[in-house]
PDB file of N, CA and C in Angstrom:
ATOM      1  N   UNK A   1     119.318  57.093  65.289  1.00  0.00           N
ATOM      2  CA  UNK A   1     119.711  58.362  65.848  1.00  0.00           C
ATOM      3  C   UNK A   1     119.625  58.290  67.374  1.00  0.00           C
ATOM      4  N   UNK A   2     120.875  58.935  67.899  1.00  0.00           N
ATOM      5  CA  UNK A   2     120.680  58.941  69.528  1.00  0.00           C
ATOM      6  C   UNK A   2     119.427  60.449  69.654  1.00  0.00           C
ATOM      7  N   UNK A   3     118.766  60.066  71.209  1.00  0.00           N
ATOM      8  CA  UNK A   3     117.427  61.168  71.223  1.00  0.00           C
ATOM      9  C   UNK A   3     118.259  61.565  72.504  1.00  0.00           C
ATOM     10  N   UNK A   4     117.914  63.304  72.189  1.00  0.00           N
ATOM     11  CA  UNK A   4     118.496  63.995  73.016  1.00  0.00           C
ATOM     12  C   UNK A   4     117.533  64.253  74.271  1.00  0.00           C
ATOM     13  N   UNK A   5     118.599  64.529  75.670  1.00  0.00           N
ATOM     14  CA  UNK A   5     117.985  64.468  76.598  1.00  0.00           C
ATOM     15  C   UNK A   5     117.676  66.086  76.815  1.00  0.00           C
ATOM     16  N   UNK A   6     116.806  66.726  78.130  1.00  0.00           N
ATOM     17  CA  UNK A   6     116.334  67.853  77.857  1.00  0.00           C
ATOM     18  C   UNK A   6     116.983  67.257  79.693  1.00  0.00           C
ATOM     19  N   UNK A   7     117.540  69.043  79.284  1.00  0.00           N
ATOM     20  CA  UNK A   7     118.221  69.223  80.761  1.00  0.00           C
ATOM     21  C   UNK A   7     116.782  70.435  81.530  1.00  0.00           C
ATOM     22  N   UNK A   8     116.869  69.825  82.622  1.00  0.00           N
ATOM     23  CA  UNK A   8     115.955  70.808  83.691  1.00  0.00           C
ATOM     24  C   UNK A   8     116.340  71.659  84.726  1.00  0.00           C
ATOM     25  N   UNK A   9     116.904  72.929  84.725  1.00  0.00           N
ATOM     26  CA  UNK A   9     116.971  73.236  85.377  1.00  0.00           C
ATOM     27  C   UNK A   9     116.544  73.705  86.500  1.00  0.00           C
ATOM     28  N   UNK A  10     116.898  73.941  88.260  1.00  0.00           N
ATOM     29  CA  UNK A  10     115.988  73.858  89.104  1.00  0.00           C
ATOM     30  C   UNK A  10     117.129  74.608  89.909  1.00  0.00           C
ATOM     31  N   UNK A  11     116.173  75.286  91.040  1.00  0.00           N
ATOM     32  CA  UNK A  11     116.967  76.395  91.286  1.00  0.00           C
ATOM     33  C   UNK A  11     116.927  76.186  93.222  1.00  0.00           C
ATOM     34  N   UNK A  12     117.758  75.014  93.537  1.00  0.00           N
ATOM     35  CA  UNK A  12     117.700  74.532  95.105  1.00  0.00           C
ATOM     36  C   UNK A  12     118.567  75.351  95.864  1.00  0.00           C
ATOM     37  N   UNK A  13     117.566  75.519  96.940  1.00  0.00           N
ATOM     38  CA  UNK A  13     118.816  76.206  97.960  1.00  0.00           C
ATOM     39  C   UNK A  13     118.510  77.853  97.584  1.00  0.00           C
ATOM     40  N   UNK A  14     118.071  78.153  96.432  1.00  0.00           N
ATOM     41  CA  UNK A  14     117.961  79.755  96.424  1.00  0.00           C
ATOM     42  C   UNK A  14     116.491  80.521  96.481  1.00  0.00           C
ATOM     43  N   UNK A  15     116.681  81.440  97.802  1.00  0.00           N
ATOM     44  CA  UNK A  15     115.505  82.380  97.995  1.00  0.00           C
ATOM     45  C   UNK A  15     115.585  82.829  97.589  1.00  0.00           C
ATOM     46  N   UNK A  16     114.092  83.377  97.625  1.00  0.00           N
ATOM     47  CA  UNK A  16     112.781  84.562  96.622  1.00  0.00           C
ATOM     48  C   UNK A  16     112.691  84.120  95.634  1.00  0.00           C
ATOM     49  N   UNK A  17     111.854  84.940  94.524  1.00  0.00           N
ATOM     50  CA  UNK A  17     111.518  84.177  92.986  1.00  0.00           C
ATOM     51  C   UNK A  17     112.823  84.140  92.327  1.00  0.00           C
ATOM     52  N   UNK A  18     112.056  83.749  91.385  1.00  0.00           N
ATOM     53  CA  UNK A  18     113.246  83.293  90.161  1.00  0.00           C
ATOM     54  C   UNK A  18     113.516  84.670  89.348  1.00  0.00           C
ATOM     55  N   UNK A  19     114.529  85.805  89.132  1.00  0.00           N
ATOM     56  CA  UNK A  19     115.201  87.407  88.997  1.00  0.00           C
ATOM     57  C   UNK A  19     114.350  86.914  87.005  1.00  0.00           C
ATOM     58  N   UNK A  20     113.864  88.196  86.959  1.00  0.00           N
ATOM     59  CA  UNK A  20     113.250  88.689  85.806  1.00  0.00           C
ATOM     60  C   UNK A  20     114.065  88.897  84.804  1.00  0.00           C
ATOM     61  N   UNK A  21     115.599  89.189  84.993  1.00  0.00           N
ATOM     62  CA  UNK A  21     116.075  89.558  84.191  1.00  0.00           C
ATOM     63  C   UNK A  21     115.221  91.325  83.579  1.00  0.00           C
ATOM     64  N   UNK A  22     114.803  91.697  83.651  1.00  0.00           N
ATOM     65  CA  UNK A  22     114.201  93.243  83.402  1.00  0.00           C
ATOM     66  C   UNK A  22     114.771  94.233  84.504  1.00  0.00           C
ATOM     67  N   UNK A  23     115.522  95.049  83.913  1.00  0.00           N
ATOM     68  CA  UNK A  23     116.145  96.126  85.181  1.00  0.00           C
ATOM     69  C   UNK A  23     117.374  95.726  85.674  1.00  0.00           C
ATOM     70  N   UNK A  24     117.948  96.797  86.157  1.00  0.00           N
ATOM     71  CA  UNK A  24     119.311  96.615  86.494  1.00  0.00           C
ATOM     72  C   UNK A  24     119.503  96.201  88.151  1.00  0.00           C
ATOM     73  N   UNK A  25     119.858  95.544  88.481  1.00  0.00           N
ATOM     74  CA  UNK A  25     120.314  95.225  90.173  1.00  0.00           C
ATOM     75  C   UNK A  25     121.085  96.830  90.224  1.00  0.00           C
ATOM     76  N   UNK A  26     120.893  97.220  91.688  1.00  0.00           N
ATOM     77  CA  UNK A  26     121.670  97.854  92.369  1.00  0.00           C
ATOM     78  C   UNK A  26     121.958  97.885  93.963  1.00  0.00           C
ATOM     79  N   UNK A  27     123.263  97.593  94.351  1.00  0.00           N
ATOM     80  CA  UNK A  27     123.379  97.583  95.661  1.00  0.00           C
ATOM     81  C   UNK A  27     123.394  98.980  96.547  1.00  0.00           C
ATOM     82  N   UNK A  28     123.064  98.374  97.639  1.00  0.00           N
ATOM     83  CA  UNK A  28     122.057 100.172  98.453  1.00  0.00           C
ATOM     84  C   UNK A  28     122.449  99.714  99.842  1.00  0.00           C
ATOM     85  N   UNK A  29     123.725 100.892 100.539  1.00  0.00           N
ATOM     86  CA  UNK A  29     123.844 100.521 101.640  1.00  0.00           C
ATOM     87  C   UNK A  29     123.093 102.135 102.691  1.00  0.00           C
ATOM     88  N   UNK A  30     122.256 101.901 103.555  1.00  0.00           N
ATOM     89  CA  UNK A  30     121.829 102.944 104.262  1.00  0.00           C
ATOM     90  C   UNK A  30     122.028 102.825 106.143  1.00  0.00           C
ATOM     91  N   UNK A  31     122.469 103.889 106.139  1.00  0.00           N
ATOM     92  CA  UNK A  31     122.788 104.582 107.405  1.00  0.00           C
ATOM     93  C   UNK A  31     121.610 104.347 108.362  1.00  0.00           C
ATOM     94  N   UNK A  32     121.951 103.636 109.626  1.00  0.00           N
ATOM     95  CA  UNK A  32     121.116 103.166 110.323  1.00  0.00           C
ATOM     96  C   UNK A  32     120.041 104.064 110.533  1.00  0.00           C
ATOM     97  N   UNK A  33     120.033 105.487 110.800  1.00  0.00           N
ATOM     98  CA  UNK A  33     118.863 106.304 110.620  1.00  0.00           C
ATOM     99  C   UNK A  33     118.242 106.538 109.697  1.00  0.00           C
ATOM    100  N   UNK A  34     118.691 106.154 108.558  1.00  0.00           N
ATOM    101  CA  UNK A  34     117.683 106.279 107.127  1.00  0.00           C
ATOM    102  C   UNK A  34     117.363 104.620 106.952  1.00  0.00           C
ATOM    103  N   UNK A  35     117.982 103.472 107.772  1.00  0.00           N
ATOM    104  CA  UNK A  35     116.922 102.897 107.143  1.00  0.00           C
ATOM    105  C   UNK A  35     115.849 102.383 108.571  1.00  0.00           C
ATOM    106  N   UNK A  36     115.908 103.156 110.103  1.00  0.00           N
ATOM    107  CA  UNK A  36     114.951 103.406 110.808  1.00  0.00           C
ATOM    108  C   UNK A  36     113.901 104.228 110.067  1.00  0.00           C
ATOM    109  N   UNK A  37     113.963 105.161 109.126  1.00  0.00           N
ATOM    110  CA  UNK A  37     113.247 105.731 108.806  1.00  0.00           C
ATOM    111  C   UNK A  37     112.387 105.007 107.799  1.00  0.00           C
ATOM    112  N   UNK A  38     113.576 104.600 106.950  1.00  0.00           N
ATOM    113  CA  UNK A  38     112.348 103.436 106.086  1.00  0.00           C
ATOM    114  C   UNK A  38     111.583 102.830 106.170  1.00  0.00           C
ATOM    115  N   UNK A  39     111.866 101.944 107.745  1.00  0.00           N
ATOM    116  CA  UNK A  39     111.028 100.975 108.274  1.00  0.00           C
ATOM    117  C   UNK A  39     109.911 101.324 109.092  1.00  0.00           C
ATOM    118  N   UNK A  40     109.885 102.752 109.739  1.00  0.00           N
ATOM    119  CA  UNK A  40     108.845 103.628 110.531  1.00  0.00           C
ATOM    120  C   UNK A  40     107.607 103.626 109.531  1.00  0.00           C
ATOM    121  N   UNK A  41     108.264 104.102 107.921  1.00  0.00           N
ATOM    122  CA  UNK A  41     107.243 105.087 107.119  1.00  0.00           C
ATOM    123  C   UNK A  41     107.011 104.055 106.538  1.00  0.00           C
ATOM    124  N   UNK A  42     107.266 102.242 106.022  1.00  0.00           N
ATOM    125  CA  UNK A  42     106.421 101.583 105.478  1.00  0.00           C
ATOM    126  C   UNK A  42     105.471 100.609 106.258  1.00  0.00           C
ATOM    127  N   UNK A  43     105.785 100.803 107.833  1.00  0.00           N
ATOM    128  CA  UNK A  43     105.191  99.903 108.897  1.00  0.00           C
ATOM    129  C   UNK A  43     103.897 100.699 108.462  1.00  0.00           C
ATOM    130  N   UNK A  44     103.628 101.802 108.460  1.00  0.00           N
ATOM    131  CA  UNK A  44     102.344 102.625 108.511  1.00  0.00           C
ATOM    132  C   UNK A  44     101.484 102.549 107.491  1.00  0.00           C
ATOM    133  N   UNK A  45     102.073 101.660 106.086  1.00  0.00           N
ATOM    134  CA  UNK A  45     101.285 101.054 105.093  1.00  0.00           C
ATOM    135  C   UNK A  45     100.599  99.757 105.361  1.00  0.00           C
ATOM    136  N   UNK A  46      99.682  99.779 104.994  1.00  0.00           N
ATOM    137  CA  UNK A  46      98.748  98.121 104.608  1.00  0.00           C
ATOM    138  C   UNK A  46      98.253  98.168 103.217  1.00  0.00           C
ATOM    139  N   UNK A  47      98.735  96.473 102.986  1.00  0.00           N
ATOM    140  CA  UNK A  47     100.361  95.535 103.820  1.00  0.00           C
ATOM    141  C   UNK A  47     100.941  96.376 103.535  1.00  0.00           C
ATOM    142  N   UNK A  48     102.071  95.938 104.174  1.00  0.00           N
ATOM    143  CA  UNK A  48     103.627  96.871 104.740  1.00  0.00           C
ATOM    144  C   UNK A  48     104.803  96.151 103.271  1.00  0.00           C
ATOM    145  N   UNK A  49     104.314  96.907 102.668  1.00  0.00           N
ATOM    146  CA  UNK A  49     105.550  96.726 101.519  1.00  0.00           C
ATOM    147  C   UNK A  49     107.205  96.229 101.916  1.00  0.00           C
ATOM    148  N   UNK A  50     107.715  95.893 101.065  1.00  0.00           N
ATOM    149  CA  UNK A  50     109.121  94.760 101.290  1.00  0.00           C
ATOM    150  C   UNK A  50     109.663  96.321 101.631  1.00  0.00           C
ATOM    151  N   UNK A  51     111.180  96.332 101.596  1.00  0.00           N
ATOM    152  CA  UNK A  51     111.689  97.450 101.912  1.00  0.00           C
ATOM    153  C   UNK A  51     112.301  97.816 100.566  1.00  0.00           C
ATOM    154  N   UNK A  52     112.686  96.729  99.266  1.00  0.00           N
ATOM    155  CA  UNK A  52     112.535  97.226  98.075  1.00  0.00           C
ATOM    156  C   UNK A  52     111.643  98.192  97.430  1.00  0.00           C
ATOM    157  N   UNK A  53     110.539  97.052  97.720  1.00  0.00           N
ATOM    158  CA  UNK A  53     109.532  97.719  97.085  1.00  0.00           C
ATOM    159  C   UNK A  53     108.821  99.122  97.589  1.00  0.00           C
ATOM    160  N   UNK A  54     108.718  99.644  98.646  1.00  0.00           N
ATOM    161  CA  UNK A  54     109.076 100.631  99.071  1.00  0.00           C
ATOM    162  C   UNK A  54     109.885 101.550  99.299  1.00  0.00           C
ATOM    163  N   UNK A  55     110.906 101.431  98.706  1.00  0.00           N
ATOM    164  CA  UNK A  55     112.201 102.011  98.214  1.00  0.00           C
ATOM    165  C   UNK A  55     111.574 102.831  96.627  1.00  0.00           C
ATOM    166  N   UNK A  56     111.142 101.850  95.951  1.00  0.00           N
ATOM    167  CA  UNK A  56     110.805 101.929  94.804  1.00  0.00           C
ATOM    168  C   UNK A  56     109.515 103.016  94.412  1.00  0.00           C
ATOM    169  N   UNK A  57     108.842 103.025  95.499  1.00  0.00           N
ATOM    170  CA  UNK A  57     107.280 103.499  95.647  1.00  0.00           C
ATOM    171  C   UNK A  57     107.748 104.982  95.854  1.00  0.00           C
ATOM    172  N   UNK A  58     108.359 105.061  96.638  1.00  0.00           N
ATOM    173  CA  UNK A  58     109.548 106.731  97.423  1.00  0.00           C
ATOM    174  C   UNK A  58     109.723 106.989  95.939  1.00  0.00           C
ATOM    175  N   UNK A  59     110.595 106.860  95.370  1.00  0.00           N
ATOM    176  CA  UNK A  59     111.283 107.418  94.057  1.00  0.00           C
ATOM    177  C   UNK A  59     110.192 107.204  92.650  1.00  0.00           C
ATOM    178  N   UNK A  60     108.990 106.421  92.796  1.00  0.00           N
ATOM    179  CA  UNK A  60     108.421 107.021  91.966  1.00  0.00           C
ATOM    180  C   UNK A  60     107.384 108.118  92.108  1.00  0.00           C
ATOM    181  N   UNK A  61     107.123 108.267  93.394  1.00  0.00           N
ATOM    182  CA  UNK A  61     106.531 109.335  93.950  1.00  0.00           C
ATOM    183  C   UNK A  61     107.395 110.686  93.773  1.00  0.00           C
ATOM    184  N   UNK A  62     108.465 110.723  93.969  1.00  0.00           N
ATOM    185  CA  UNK A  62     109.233 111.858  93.873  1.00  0.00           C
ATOM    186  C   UNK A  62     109.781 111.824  92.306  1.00  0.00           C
ATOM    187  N   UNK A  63     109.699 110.673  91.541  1.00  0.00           N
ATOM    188  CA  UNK A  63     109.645 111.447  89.493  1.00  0.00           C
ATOM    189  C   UNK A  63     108.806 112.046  89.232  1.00  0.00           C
ATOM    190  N   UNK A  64     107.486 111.759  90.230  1.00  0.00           N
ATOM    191  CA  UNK A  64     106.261 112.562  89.261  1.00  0.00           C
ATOM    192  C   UNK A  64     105.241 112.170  88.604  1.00  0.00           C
TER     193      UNK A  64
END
């Protein structure tokens, strides 16, 4: 019997982690004053959250 080879995949050349697959991507374009504002109100956190993830922190604060 021929023995099968095991392919490896590897992920060169591409930043940040490797996508979870959990959740939907969405693209988000903001108006230079909203995203000065973004960057004012998460500089004032420690650490200073990504601007995702502070995106994210906003809207679960405002579900409740």
């Amino acid at each position: 019997m021929v023995e099968q080879q095991k392919t490896v995949i590897t992920r060169k050349g591409k930043r940040g982690p490797a996508p979870t697959g959990k959740g939907t991507l969405i693209g988000l374009r903001l108006q230079p004053e909203l995203l000065a504002w973004v960057d004012t109100e998460r500089a004032k956190l420690d650490p200073e959250p990504s601007r995702p993830e502070f995106i994210r922190q906003v809207l679960e604060d405002h579900r409740g």
